[in-house]
PDB file of N, CA and C in Angstrom:
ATOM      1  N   UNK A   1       0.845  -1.185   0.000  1.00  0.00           N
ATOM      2  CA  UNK A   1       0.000   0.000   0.000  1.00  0.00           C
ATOM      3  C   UNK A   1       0.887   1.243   0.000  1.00  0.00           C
ATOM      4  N   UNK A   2       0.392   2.034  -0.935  1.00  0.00           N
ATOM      5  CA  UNK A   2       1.079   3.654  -0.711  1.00  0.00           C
ATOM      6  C   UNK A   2       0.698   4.394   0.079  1.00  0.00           C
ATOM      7  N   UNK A   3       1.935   5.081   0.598  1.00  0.00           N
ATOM      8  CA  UNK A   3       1.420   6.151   1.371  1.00  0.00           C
ATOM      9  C   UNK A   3       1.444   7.386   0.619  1.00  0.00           C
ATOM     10  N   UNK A   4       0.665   8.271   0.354  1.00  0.00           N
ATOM     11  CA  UNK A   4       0.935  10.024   0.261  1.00  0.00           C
ATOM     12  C   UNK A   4       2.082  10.499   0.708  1.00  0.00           C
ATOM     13  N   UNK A   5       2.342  11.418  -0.087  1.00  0.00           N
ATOM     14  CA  UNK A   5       3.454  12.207   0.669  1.00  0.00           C
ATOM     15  C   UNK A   5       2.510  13.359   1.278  1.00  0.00           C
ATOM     16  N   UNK A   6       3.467  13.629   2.476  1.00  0.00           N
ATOM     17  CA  UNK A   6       2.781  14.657   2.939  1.00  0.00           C
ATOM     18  C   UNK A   6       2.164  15.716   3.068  1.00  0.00           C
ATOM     19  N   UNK A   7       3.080  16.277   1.609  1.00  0.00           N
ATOM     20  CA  UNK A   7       2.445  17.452   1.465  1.00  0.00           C
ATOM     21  C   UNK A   7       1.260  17.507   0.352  1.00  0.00           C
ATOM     22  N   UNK A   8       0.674  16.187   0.627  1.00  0.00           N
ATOM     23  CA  UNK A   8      -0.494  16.012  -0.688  1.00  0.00           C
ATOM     24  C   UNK A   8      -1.597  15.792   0.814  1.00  0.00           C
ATOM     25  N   UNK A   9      -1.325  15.774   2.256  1.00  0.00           N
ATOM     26  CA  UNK A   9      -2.069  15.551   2.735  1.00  0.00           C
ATOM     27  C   UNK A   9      -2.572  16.761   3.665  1.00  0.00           C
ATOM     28  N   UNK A  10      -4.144  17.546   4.076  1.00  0.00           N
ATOM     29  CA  UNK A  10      -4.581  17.963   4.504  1.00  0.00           C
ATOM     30  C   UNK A  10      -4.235  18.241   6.097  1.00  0.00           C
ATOM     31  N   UNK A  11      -3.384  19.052   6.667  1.00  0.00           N
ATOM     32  CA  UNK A  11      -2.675  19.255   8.099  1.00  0.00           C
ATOM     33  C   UNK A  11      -4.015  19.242   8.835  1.00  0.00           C
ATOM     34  N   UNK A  12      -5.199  19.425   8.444  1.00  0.00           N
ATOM     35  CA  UNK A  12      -6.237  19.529   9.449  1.00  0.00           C
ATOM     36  C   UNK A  12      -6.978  18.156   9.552  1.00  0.00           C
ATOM     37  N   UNK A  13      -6.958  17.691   8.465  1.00  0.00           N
ATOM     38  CA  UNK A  13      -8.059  15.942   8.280  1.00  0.00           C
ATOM     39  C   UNK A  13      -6.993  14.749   8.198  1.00  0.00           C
ATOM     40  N   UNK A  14      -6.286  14.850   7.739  1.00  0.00           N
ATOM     41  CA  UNK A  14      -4.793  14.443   7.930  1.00  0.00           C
ATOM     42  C   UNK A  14      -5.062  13.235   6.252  1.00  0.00           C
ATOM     43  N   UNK A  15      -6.245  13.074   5.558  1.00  0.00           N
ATOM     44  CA  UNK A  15      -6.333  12.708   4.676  1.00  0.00           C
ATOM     45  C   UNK A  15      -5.779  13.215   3.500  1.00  0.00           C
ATOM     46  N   UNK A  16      -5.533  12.288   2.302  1.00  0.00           N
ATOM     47  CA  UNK A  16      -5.332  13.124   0.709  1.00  0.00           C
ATOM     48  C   UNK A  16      -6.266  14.311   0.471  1.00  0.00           C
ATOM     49  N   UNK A  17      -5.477  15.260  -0.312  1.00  0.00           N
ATOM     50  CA  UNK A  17      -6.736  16.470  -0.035  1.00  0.00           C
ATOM     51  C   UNK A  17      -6.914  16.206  -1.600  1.00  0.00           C
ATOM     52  N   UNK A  18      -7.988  16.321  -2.202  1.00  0.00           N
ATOM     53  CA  UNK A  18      -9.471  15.948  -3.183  1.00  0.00           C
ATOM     54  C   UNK A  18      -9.488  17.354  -3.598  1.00  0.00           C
ATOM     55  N   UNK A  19      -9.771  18.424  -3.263  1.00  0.00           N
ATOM     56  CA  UNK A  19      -9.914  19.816  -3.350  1.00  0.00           C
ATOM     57  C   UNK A  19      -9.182  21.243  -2.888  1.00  0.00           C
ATOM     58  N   UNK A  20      -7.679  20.915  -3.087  1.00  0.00           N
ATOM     59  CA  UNK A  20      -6.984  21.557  -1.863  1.00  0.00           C
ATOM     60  C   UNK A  20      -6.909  23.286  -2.287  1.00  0.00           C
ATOM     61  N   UNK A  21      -7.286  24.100  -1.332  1.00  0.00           N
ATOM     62  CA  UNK A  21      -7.000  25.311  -1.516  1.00  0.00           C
ATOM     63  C   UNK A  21      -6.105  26.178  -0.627  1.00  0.00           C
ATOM     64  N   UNK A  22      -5.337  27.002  -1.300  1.00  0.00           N
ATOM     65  CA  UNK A  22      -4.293  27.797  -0.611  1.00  0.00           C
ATOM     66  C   UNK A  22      -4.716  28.913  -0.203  1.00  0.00           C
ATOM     67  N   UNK A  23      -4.236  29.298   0.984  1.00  0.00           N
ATOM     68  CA  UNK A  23      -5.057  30.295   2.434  1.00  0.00           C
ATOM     69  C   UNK A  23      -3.741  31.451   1.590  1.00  0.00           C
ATOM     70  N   UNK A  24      -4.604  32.826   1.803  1.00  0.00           N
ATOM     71  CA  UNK A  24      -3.590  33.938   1.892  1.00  0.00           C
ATOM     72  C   UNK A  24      -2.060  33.593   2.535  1.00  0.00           C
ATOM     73  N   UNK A  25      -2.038  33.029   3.694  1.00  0.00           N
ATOM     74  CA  UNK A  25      -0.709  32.671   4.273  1.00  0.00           C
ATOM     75  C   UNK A  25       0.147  32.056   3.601  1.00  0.00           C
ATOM     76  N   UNK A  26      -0.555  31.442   2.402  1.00  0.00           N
ATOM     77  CA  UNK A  26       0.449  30.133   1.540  1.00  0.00           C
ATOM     78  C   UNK A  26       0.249  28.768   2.225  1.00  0.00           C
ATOM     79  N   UNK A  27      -0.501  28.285   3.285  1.00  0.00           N
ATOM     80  CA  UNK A  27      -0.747  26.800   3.647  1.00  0.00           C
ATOM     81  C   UNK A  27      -2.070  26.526   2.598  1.00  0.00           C
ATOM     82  N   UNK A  28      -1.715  25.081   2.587  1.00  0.00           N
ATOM     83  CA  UNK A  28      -2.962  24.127   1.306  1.00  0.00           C
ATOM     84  C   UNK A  28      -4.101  23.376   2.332  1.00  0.00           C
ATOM     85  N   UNK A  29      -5.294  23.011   2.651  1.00  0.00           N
ATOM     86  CA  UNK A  29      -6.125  22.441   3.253  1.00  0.00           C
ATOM     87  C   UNK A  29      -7.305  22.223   2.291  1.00  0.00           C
ATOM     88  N   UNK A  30      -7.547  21.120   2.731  1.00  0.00           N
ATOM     89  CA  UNK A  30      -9.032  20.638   2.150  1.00  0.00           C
ATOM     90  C   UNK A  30     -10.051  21.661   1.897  1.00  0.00           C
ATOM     91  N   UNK A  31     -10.648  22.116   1.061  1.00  0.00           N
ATOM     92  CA  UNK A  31     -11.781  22.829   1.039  1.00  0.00           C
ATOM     93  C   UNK A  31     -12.650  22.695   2.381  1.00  0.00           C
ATOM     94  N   UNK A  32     -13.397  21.768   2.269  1.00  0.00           N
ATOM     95  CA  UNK A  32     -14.490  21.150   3.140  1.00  0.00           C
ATOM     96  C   UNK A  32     -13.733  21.360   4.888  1.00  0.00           C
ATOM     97  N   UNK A  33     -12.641  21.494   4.859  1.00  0.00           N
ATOM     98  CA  UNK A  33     -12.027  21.641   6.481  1.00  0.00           C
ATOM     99  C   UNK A  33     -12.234  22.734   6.686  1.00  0.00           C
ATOM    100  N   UNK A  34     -11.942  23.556   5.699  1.00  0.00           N
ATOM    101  CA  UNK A  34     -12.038  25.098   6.365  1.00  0.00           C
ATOM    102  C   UNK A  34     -12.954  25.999   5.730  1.00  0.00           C
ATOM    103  N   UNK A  35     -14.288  25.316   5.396  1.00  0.00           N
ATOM    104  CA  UNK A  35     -15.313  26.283   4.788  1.00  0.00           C
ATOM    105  C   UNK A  35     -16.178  26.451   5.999  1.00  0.00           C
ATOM    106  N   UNK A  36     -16.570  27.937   6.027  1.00  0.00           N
ATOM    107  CA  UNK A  36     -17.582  28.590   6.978  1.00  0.00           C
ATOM    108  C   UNK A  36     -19.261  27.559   7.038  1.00  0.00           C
TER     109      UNK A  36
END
């Protein structure tokens, strides 16, 4: 089994991120983690 590399994975869900978007700061997270 593969693992992801890390930086394909979501720091908040800790899953592959599917939809990843970049915050003003420059960090990547899942859509769905950090929508209002």
């Amino acid at each position: 089994m593969l693992i992801p590399p890390e930086e394909l994975r979501c720091p908040i869900s800790l899953q592959l991120m599917c939809d990843p978007v970049i915050t003003a700061s420059g960090h990547t997270y899942e859509r769905v983690c950090i929508e209002k």
